[in-house]
Every structure is written in C-alpha cells, then in structure tokens.
PDB file of N, CA and C in Angstrom:
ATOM      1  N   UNK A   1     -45.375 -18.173  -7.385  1.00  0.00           N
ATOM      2  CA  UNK A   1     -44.502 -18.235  -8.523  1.00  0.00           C
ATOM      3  C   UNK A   1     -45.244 -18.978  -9.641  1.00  0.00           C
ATOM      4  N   UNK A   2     -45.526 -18.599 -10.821  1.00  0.00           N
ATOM      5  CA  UNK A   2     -46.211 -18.831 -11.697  1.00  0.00           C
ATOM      6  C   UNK A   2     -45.353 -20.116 -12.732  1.00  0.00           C
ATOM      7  N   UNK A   3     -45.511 -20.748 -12.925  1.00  0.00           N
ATOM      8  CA  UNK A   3     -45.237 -21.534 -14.453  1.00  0.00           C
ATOM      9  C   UNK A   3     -43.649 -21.134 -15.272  1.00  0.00           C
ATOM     10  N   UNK A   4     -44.492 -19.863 -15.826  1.00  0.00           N
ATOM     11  CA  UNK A   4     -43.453 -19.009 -16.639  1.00  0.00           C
ATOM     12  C   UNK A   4     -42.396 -18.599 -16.002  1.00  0.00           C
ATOM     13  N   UNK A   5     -42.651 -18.311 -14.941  1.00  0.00           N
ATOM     14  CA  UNK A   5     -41.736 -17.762 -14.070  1.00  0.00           C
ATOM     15  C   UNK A   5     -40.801 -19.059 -13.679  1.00  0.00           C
ATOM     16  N   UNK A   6     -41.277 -19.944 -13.155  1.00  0.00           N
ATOM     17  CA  UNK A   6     -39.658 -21.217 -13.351  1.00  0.00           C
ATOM     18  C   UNK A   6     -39.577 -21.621 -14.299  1.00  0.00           C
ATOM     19  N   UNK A   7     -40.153 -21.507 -15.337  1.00  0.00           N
ATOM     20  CA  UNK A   7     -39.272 -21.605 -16.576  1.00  0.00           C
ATOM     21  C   UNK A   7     -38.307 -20.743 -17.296  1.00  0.00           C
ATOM     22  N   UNK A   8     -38.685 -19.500 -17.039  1.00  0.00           N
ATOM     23  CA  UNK A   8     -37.764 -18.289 -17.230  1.00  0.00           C
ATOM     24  C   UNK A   8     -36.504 -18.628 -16.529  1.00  0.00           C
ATOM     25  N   UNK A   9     -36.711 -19.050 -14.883  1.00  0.00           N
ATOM     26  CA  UNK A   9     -35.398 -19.205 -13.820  1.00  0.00           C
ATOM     27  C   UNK A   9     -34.887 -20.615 -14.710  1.00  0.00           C
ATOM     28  N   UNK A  10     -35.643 -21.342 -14.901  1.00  0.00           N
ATOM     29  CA  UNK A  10     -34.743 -22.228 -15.412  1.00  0.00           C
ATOM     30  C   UNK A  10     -34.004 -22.455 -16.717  1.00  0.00           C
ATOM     31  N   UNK A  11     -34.026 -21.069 -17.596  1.00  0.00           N
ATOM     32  CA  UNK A  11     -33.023 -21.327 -18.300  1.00  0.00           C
ATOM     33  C   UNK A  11     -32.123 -19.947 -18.049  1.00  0.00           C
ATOM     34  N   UNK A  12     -33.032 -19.280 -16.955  1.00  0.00           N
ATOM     35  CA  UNK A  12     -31.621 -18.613 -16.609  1.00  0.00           C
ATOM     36  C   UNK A  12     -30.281 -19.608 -16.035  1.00  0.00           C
ATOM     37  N   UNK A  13     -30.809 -20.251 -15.258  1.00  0.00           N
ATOM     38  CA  UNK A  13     -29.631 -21.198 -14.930  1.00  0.00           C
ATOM     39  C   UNK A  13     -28.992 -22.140 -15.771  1.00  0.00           C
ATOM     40  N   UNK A  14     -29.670 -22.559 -16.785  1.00  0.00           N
ATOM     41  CA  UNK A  14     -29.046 -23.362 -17.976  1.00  0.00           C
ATOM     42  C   UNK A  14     -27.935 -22.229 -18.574  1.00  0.00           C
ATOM     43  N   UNK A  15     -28.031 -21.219 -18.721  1.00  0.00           N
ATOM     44  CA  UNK A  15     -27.556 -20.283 -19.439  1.00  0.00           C
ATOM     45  C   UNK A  15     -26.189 -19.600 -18.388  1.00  0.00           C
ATOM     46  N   UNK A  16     -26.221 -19.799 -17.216  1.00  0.00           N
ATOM     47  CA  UNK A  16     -25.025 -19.858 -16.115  1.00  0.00           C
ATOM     48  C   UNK A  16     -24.275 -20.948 -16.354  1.00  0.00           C
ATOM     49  N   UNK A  17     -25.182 -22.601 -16.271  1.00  0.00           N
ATOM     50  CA  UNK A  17     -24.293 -23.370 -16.320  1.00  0.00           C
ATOM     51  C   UNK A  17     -23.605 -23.346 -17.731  1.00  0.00           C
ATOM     52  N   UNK A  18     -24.220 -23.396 -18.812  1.00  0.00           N
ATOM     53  CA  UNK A  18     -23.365 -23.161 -19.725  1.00  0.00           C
ATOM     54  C   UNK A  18     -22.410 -22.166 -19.944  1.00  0.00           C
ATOM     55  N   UNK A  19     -22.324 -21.258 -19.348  1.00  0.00           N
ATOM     56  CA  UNK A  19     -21.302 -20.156 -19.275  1.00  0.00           C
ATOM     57  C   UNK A  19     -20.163 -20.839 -18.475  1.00  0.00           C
ATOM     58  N   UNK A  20     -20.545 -21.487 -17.690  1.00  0.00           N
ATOM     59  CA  UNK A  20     -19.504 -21.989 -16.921  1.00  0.00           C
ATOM     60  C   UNK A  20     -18.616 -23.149 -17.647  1.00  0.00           C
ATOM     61  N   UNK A  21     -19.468 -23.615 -18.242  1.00  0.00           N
ATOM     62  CA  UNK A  21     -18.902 -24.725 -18.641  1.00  0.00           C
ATOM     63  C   UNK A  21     -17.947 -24.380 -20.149  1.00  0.00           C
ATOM     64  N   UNK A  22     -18.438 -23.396 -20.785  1.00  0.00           N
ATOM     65  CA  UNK A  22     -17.536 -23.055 -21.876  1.00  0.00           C
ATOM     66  C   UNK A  22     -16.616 -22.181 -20.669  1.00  0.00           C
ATOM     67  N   UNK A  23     -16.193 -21.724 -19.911  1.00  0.00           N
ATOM     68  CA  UNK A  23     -15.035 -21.255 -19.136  1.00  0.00           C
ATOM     69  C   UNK A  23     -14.218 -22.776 -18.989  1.00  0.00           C
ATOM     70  N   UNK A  24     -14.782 -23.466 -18.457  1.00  0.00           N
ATOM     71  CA  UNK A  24     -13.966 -24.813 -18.049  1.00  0.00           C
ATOM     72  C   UNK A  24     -13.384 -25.437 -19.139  1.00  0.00           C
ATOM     73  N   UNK A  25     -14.124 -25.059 -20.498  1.00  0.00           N
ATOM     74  CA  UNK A  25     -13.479 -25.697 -21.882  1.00  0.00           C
ATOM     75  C   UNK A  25     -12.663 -24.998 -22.305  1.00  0.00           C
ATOM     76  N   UNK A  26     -12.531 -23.599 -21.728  1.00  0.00           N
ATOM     77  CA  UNK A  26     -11.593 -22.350 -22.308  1.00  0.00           C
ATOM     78  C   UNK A  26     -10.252 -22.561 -21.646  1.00  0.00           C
ATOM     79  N   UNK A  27     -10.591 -22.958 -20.180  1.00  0.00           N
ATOM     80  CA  UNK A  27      -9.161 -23.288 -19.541  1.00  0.00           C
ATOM     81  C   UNK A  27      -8.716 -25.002 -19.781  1.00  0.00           C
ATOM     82  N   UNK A  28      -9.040 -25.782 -20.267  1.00  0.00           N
ATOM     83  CA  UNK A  28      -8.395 -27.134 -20.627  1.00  0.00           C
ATOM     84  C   UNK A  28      -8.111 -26.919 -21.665  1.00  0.00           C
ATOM     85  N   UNK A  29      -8.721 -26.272 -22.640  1.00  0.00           N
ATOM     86  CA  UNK A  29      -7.822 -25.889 -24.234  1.00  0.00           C
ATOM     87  C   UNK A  29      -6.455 -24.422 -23.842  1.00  0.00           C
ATOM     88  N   UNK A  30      -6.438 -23.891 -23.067  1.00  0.00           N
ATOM     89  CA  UNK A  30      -5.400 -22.994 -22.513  1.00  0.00           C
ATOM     90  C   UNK A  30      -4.043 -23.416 -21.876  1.00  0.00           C
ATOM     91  N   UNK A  31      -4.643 -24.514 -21.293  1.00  0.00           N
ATOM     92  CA  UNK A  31      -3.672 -25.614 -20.630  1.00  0.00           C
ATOM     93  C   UNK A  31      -2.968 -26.364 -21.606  1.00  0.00           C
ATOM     94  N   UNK A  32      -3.757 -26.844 -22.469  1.00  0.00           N
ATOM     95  CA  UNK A  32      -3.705 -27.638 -23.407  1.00  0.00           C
ATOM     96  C   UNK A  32      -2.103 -26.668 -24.447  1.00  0.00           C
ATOM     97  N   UNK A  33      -2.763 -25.937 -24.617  1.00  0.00           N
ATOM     98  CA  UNK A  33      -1.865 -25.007 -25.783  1.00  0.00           C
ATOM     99  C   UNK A  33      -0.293 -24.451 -24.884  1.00  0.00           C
ATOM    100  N   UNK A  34      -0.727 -24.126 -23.777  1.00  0.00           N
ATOM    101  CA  UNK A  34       0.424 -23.737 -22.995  1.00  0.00           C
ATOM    102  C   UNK A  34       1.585 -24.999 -23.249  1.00  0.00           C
ATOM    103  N   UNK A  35       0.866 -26.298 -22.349  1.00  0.00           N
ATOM    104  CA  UNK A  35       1.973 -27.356 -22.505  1.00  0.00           C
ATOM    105  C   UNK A  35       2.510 -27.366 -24.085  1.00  0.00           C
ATOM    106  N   UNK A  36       1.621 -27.648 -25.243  1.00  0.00           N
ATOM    107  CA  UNK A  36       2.348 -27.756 -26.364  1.00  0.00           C
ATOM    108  C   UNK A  36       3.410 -26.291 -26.725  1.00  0.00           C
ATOM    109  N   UNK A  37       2.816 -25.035 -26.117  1.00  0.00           N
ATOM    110  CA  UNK A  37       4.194 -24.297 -26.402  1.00  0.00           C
ATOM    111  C   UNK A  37       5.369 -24.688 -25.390  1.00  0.00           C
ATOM    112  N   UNK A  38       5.286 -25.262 -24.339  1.00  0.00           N
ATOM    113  CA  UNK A  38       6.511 -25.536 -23.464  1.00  0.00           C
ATOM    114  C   UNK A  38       7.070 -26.669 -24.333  1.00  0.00           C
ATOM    115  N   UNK A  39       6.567 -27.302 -24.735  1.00  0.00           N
ATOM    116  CA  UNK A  39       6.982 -28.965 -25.858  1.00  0.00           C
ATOM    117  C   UNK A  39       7.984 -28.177 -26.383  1.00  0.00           C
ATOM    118  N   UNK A  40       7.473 -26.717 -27.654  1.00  0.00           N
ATOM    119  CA  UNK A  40       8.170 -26.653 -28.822  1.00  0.00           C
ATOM    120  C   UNK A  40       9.293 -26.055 -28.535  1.00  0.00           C
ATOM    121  N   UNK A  41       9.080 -24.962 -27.102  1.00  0.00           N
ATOM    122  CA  UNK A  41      10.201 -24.160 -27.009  1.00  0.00           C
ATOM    123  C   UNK A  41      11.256 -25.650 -26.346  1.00  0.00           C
ATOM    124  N   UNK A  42      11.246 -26.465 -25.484  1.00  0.00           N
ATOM    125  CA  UNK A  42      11.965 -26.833 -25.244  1.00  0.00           C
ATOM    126  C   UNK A  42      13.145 -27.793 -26.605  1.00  0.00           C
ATOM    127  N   UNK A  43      11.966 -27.943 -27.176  1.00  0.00           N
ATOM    128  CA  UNK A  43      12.890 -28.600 -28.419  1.00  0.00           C
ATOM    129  C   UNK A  43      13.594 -27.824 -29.076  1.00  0.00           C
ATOM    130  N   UNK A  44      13.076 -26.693 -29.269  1.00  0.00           N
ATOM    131  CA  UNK A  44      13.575 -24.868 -29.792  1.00  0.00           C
ATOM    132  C   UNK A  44      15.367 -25.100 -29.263  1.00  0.00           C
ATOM    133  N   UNK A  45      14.780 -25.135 -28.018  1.00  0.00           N
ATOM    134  CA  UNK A  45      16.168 -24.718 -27.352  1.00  0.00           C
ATOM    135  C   UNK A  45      17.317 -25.982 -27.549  1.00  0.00           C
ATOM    136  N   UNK A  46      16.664 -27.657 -27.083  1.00  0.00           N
ATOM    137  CA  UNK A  46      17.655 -28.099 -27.706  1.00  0.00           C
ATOM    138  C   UNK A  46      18.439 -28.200 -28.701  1.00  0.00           C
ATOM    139  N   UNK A  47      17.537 -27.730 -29.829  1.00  0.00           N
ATOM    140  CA  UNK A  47      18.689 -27.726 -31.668  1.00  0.00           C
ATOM    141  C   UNK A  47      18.989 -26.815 -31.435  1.00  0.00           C
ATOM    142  N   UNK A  48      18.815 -25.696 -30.606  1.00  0.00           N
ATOM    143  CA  UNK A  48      19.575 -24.503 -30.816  1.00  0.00           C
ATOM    144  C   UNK A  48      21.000 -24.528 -30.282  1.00  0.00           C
ATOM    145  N   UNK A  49      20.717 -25.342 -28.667  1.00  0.00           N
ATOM    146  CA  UNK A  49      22.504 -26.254 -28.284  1.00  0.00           C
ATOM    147  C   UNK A  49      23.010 -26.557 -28.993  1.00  0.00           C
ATOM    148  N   UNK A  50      22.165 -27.778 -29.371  1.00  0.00           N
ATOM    149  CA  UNK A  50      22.592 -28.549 -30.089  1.00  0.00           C
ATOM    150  C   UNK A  50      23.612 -28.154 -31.401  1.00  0.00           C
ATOM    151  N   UNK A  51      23.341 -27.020 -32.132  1.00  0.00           N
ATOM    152  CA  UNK A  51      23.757 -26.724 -33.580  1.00  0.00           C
ATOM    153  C   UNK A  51      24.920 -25.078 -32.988  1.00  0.00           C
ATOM    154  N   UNK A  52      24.999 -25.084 -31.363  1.00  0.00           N
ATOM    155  CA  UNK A  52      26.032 -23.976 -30.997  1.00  0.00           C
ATOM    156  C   UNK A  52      26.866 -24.892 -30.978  1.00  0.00           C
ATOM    157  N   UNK A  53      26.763 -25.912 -30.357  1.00  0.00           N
ATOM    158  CA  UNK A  53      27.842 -27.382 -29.789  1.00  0.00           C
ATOM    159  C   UNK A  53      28.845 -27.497 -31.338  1.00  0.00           C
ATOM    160  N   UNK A  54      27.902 -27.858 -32.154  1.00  0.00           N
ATOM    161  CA  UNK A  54      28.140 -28.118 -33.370  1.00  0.00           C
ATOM    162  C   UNK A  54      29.087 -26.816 -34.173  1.00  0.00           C
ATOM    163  N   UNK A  55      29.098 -25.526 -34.309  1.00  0.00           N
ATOM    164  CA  UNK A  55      29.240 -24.645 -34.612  1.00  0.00           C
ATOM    165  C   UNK A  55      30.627 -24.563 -33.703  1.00  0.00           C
ATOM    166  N   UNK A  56      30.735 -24.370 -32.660  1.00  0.00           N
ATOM    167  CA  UNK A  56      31.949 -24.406 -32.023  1.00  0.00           C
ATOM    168  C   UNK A  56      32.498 -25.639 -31.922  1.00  0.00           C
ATOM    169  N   UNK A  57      32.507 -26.543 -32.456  1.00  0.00           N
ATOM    170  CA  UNK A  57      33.563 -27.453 -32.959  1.00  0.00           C
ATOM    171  C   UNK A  57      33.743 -27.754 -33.939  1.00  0.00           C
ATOM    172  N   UNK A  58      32.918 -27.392 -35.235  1.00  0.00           N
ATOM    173  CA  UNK A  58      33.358 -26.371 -36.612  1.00  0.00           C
ATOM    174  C   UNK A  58      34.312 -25.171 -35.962  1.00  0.00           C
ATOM    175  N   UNK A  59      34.070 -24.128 -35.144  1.00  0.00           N
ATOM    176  CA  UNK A  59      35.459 -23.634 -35.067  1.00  0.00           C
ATOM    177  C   UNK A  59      36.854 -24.087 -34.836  1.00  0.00           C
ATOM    178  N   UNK A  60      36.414 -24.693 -33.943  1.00  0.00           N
ATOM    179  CA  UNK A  60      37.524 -25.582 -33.292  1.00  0.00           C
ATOM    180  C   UNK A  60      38.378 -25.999 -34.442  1.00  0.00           C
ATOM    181  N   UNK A  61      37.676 -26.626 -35.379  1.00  0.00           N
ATOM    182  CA  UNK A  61      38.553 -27.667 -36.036  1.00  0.00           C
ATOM    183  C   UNK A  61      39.577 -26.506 -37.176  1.00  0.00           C
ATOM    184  N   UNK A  62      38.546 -25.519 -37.342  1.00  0.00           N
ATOM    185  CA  UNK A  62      38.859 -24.592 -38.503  1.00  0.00           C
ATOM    186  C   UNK A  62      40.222 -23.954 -37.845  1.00  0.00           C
ATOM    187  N   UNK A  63      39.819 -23.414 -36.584  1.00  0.00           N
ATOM    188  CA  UNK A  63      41.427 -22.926 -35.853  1.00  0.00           C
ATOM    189  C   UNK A  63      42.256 -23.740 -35.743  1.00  0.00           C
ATOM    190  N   UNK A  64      42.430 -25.351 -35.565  1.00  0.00           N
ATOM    191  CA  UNK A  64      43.745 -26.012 -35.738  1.00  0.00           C
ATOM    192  C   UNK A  64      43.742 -26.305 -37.416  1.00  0.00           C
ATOM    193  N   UNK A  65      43.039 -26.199 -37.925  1.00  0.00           N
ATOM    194  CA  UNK A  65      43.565 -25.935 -39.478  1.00  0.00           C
ATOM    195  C   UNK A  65      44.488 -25.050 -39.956  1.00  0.00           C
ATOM    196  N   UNK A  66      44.057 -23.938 -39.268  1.00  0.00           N
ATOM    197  CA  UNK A  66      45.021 -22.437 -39.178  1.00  0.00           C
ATOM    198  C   UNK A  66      45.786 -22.884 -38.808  1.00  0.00           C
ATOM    199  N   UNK A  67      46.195 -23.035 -37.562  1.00  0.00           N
ATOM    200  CA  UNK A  67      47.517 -23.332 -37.000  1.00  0.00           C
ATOM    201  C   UNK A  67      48.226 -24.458 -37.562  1.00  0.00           C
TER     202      UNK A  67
END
C-alpha cells in the first residue's frame, strides 16, 4: 500500500465521518424543531379552550339576558 493510497483512504473516511456527523446534527436540530412545534401547538390549543370557555359564557350570559 503506497503513501497515496492511505491518504486517499484517509480522507475517504474523514468524508464518512463527516457525513455522519452532519446526520447526527440533522437529527438534534429535527428533535429540536419537533419539541418547539409540540410547545406551540400545545399553547395553540390552550387559547383555543381557553377563548371556547370564554365564548360560551358570553353565551350564557347573552341567553339569560334574553330571558
């Protein structure tokens, strides 16, 4: 095995590990983004209770007004 020749292998393997390693940065920023959409939807959903809660007791009040 000549010189060139482990130097060639060795950036073939630099060039694996770095592949790998931007995969490993692809899935902690994936992770990353997932949790912050579970954050927003969950807040999503509470004002969205939150302002039905609200809305039906604006009805509420509006129907014993009627009556």
């Amino acid at each position: 095995m000549g010189f060139t020749t482990i130097l060639s292998e060795t950036q073939c393997l630099r060039n694996i590990l770095g592949a790998l390693n931007d995969r490993v940065q692809n899935k902690k920023r994936l992770h990353s983004i997932t949790q912050q959409t579970s954050r927003i939807a969950a807040h999503q959903s509470d004002r969205f209770s939150q302002r039905m809660v609200k809305t039906g007791q604006n009805v509420a009040h509006d129907s014993e007004d009627i009556l």
